[in-house]
Every structure is written in C-alpha cells, then in structure tokens.
Protein backbone atom coordinates (compact mmCIF):
# COMPACT_ATOMS: atom_id res chain seq x y z
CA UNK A 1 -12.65 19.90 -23.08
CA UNK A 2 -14.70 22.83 -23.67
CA UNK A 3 -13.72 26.22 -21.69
CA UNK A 4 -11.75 27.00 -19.20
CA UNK A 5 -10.76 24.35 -16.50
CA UNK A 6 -12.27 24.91 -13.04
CA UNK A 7 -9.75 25.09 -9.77
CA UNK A 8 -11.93 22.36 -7.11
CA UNK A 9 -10.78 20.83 -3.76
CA UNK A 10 -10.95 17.53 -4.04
CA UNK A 11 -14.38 17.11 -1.94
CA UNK A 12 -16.26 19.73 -4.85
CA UNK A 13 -14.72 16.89 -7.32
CA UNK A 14 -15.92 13.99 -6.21
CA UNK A 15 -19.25 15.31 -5.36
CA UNK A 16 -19.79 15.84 -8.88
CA UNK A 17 -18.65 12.51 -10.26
CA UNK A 18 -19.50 9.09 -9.16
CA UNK A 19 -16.39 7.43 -9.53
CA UNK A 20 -12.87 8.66 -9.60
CA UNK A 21 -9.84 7.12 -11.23
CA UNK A 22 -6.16 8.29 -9.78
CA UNK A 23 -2.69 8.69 -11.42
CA UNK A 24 -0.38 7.22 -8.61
CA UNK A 25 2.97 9.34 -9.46
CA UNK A 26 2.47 12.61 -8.89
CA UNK A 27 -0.84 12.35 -7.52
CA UNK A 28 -1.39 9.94 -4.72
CA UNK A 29 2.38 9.62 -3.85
CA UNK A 30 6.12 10.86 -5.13
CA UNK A 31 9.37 8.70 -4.62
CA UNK A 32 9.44 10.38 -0.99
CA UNK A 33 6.24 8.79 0.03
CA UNK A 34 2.52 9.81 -0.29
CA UNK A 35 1.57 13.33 -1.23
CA UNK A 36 -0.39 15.66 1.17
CA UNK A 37 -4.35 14.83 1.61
CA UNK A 38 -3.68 11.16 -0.28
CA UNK A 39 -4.14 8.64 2.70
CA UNK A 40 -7.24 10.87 3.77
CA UNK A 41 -9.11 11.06 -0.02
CA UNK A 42 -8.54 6.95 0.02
CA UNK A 43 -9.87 6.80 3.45
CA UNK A 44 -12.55 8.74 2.64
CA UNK A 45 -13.96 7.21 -0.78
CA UNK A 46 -13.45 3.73 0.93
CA UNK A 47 -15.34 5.12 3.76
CA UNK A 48 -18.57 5.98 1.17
CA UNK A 49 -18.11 3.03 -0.98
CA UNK A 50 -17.62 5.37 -3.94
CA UNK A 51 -15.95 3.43 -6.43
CA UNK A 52 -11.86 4.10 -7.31
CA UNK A 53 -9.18 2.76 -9.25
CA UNK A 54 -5.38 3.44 -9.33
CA UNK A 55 -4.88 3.79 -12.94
CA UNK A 56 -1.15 3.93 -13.70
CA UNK A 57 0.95 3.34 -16.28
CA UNK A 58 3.37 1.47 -14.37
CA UNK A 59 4.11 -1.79 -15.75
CA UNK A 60 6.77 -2.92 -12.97
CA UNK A 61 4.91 -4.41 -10.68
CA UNK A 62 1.63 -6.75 -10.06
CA UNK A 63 -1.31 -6.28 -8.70
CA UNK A 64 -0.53 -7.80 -5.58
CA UNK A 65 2.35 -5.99 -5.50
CA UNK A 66 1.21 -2.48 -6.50
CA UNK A 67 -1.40 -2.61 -3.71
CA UNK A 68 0.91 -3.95 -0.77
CA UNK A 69 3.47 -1.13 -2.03
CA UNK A 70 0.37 1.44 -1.73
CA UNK A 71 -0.82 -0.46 1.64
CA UNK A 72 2.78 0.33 3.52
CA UNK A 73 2.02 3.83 2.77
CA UNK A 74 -1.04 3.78 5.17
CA UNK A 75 -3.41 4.20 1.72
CA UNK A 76 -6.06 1.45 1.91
CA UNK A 77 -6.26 -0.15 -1.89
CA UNK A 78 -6.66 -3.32 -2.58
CA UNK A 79 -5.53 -5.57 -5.47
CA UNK A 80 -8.88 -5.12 -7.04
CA UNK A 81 -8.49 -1.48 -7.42
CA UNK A 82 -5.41 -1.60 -8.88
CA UNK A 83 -5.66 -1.20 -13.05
CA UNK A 84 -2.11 -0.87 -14.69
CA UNK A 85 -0.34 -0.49 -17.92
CA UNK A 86 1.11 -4.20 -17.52
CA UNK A 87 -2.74 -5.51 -17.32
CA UNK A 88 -3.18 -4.51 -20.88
CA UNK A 89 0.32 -6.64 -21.81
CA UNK A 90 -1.61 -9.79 -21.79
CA UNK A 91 -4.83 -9.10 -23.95
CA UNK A 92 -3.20 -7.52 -26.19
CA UNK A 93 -0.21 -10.40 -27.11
CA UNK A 94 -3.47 -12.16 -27.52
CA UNK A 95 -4.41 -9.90 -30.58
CA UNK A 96 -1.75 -11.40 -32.65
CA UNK A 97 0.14 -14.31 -30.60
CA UNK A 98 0.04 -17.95 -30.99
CA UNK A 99 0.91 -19.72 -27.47
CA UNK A 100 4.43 -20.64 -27.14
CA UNK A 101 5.46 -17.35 -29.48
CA UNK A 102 8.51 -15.27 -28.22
CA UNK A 103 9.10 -12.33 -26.43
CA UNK A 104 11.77 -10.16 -25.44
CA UNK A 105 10.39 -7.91 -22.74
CA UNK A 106 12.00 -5.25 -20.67
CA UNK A 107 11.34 -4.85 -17.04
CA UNK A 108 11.11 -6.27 -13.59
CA UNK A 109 10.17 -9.98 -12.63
CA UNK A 110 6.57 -9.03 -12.55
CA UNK A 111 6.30 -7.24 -16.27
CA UNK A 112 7.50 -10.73 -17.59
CA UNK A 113 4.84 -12.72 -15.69
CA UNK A 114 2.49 -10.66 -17.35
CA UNK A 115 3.26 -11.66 -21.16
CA UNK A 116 3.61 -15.05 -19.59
CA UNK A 117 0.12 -15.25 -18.63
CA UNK A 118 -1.04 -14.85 -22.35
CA UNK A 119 0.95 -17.86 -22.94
CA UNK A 120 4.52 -16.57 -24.86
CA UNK A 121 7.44 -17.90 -23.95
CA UNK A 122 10.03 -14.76 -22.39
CA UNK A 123 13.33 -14.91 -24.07
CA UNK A 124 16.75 -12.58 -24.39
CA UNK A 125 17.05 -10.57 -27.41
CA UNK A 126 19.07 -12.74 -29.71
CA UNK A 127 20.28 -11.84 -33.48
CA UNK A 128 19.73 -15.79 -34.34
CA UNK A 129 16.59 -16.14 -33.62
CA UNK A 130 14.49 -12.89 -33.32
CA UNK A 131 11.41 -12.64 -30.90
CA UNK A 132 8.16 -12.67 -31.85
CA UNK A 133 7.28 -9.71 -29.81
CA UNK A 134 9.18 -6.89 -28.30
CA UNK A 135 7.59 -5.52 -25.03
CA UNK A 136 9.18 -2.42 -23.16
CA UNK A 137 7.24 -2.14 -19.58
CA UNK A 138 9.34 -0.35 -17.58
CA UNK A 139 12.97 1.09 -17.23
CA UNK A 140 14.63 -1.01 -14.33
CA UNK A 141 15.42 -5.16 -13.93
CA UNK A 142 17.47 -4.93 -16.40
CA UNK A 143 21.08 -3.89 -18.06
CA UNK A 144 19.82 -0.79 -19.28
CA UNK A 145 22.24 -0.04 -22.66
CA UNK A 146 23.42 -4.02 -23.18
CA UNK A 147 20.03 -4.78 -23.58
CA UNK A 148 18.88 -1.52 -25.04
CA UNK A 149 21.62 -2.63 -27.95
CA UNK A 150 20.73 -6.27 -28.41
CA UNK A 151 17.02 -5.31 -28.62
CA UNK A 152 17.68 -2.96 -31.23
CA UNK A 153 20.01 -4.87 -33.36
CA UNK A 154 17.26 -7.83 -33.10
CA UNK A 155 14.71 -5.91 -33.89
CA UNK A 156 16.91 -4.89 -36.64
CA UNK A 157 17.89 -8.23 -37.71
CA UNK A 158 14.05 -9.53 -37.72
CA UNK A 159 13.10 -7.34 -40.04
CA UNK A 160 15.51 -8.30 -42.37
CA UNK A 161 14.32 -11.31 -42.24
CA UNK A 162 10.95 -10.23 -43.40
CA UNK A 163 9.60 -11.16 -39.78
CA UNK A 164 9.42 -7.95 -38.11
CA UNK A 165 8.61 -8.15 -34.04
CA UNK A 166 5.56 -6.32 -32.84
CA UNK A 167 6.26 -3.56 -30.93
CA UNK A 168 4.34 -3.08 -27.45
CA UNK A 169 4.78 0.11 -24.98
CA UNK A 170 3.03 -0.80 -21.34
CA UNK A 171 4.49 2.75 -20.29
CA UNK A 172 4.36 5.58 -22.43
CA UNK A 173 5.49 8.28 -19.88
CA UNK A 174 8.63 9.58 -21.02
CA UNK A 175 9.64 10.85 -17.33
CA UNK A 176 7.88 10.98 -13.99
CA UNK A 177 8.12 13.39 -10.89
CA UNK A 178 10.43 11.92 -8.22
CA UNK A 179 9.53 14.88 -6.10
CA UNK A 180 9.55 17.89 -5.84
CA UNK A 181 11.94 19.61 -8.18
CA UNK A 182 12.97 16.27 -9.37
CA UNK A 183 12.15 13.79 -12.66
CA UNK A 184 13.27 10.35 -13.72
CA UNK A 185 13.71 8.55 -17.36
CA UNK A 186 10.88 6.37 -18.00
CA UNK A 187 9.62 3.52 -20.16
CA UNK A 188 8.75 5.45 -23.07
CA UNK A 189 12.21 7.22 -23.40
CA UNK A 190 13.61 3.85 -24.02
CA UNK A 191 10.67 3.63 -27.02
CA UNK A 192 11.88 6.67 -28.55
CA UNK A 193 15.21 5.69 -28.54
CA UNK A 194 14.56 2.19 -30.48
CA UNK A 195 11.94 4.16 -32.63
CA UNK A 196 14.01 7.23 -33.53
CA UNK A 197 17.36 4.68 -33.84
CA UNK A 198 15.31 1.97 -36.45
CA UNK A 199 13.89 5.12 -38.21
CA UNK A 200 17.88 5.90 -39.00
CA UNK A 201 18.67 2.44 -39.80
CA UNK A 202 15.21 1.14 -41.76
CA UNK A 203 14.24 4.29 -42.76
CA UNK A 204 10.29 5.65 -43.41
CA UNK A 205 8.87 1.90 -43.06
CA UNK A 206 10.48 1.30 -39.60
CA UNK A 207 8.04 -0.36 -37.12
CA UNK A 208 6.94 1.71 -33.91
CA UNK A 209 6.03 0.98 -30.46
CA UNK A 210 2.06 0.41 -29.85
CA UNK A 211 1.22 2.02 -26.88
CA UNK A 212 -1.04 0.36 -23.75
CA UNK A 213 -1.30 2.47 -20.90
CA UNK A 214 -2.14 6.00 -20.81
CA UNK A 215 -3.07 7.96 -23.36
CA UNK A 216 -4.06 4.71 -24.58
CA UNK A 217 -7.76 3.79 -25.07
CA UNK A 218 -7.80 0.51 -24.17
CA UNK A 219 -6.87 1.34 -20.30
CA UNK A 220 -9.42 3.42 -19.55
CA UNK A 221 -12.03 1.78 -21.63
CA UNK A 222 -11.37 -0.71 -19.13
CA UNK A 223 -11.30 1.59 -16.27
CA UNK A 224 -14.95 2.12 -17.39
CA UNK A 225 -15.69 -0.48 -17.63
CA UNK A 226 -14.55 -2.18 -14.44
CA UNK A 227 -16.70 0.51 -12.22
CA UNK A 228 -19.62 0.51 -14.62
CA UNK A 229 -20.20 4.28 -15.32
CA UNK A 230 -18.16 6.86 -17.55
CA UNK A 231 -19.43 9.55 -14.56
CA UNK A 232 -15.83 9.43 -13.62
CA UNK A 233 -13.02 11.71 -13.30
CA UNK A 234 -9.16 11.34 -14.00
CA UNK A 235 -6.96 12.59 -11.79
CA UNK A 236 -3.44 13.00 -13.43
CA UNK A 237 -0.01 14.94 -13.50
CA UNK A 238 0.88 14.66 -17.20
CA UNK A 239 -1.39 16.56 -19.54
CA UNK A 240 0.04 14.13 -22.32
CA UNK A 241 -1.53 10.74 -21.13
CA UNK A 242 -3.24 11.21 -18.22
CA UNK A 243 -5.10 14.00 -19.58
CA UNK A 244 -5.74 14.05 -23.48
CA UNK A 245 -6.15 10.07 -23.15
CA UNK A 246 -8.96 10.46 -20.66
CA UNK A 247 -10.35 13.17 -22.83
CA UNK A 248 -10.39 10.74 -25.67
CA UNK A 249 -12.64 8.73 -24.15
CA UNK A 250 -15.30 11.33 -22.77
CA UNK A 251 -13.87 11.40 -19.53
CA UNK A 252 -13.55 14.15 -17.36
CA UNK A 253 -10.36 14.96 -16.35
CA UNK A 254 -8.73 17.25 -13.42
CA UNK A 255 -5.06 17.82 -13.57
CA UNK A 256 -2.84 18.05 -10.29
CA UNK A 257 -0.13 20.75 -10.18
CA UNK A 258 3.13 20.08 -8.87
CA UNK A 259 3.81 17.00 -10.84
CA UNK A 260 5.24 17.40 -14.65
CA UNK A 261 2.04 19.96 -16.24
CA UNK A 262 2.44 23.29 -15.36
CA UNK A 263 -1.13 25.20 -14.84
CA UNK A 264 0.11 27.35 -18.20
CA UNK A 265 0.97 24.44 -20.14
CA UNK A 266 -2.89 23.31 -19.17
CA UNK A 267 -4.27 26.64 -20.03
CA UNK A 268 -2.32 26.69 -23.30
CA UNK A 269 -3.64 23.20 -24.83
CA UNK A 270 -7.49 24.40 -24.82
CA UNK A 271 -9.58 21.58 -26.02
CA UNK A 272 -7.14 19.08 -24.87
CA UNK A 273 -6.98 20.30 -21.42
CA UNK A 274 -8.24 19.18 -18.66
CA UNK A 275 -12.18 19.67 -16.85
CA UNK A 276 -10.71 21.06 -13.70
CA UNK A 277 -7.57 21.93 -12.01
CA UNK A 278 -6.37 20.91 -8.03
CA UNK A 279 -3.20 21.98 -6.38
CA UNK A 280 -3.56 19.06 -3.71
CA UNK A 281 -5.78 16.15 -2.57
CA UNK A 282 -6.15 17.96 0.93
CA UNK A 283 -9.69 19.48 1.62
C-alpha cells in the first residue's frame, strides 16, 4: 500500500470501512485468553450489525468448534462468522480429487473431517501404497516426528513411482504469538521441513506445499465474498500473510503490534505494508 501506514484506534477504523475481517492469534486473543479491548470491539460491531469475520489460518478446529472456543471467552461469534484455513481444504481436494482418493492429513480430529467432506478417504502415510494427497493443517493430533518421517519417505516413495501426492498447506504461519514474549512452531514449519528435506532428496523438480489460508487468495476472496463488499479491512499480526495476502487482493489492511510484526519491520516493507497501524483493540 501506498505511503506511510496511519496509527487509528480501532473506532477511527471501522468508521472508515464497512466490514472488518480479524486475525484471531495475536489479535482478538493470545494462548492466555483474549487480548485487551477484544470482547468490547465484538460487542460492539454485533451491536451495529456491521458485518465481521474471524479469518484465521487455523486449520485445527471446526466451525462449531472455533466459535464455542471464542464464545467461552465472553466474545460473541457465531459459527457463521467463522472463515478458516481448513474451509478452503475441501474445495480445493475438489480441484483435482476423484471421491474415494487418499489422503494423508496432519492434524486434529476436525482437520480430517474436513478433507472428508470433499469425499477422500483419510489414511496413514504408508510406503506401499502412497496417498493421493498430502494435507498438513495444523501441528498437534498427531506423533509429531514418526509421522513427520513416514510422510516424507511416502511422499518420497510416490514420486518414484511417477505418482507424486499433491501437496496442500491449510496453515502457512510458520509460528504464532503465545503471548507476550512468547511464540510457538506452526503448520507451515512442518511444510518447510518436508519441502526443504524432498528438495535434498529429489532435487530441483521436488513438489511443494500449495498454500490455503493466509497469504493465500482464495481465503479472502472468500472473505469478500461472504460479506459482499471489498470495503473491508484486515486486521492481522503477521505482515507475511495477514498483511501482504490482504494487500493482494485490494484489501486494506491494519497491522496490530505486539504479536510477531514489529512497527519497523512494517515501516521497512513499503508497498507491502500495511494501510494503518493499532497497538490495541481498546478505544
């Protein structure tokens, strides 16, 4: 975006856009809770009917599930405005996927049921019979380097074969702020890790990870899409997805401090920075 970003309270931002779309780490809560002014900003766009949506790249959980999770932490958001990384896991098997195809995906309960619903069947990474499809939605329900090895040595092994797996990232973050002072692995570590370790093994031809959530187009063409305006702002932590993928798609974008994106690693990427800058959600 064009010139430097502009420091606004969250009431000046919200006056000038008619919808809003919120990271959830980072922004509306940390692993400690939710963040100072969150419960209020919900209450208060709920309160005007001004249309919202929890865009967030995590993959771990459902709908359902992200909004009851949201809900015991007194902010009022329904399934409905809930859009995640793991909602783009089904349309996009459907790209390429034949019901019955299979997949190898790692996550929780929920990221499975979510290739389910385009029809694959979910399988363990096997060197006999190599999956159709290789999803990586999140970093936990699972034996992180067991099947971190037997993914890669399928993957591996498929190729071989001349029947490479597709590769899909729900999560792209590569960490996220546990609070304050404090960062966890995510999601798209693990993707590096395959990437960078088929790279050594296959060499220049090796397959990577397509990415679904943020910076990924298809997520917030959807997020668009679902309110029915691009007058919308994205509130995010990370300057590498939450950011530059909303700027991608015309969006205007407002980046809150405190998370991972420091206000002179904002300053420093000039087009690719965000519209604004906030230090809280608090008025």
């Amino acid at each position: 975006m064009p010139g430097a970003p502009l420091d606004l309270n969250f009431a000046e931002l919200r006056s000038r856009h008619t919808a809003i779309f919120f990271d959830a780490y980072g922004v509306l809560i940390d692993a400690n809770g939710a963040l100072p002014g969150a419960v209020d900003a919900i209450r208060a766009l709920n309160a005007d009917r001004q249309p919202f949506l929890i865009v967030t790249n995590d993959a771990s959980r459902s709908g359902n599930s992200a909004a009851a999770r949201l809900q015991r932490l007194h902010l009022d958001v329904s399934p409905s405005q809930i859009l995640s990384s793991g909602m783009m896991i089904a349309p996009a098997l459907a790209e390429t996927v034949r019901p019955g195809d299979r997949a190898v995906v790692l996550g929780p309960p929920d990221s499975a049921d979510y290739a389910r619903s385009a029809g694959v069947v979910v399988v363990e990474p096997t060197l006999e019979h190599p999956a159709d499809v290789v999803v990586i939605a999140d970093e936990g329900g699972f034996d992180l380097l067991d099947t971190m090895d037997d993914t890669l040595s399928m993957i591996v092994a498929g190729t071989a074969q001349g029947r490479t797996p597709r590769l899909l990232l729900a999560n792209p973050d590569l960490i996220y702020p546990a609070g304050p002072g404090s960062f966890g692995i995510t999601a798209g570590s693990l993707a590096l890790v395959i990437e960078q370790s088929l790279r050594r093994i296959i060499g220049p031809t090796a397959p990577t990870f397509e990415h679904l959530g943020k910076p990924a187009r298809r997520i917030f063409t959807e997020a668009i899409a679902r309110v029915g305006t691009s007058n919308a702002v994205m509130i995010g932590d990370q300057l590498e997805t939450d950011i530059i993928g909303a700027n991608s798609v015309g969006l205007a974008t407002a980046l809150m401090l405190g998370g991972v994106t420091t206000r002179a690693a904002a300053l420093a990427a000039g087009t690719d920075g965000p519209t604004y800058i906030m230090t809280t959600l608090e008025v």
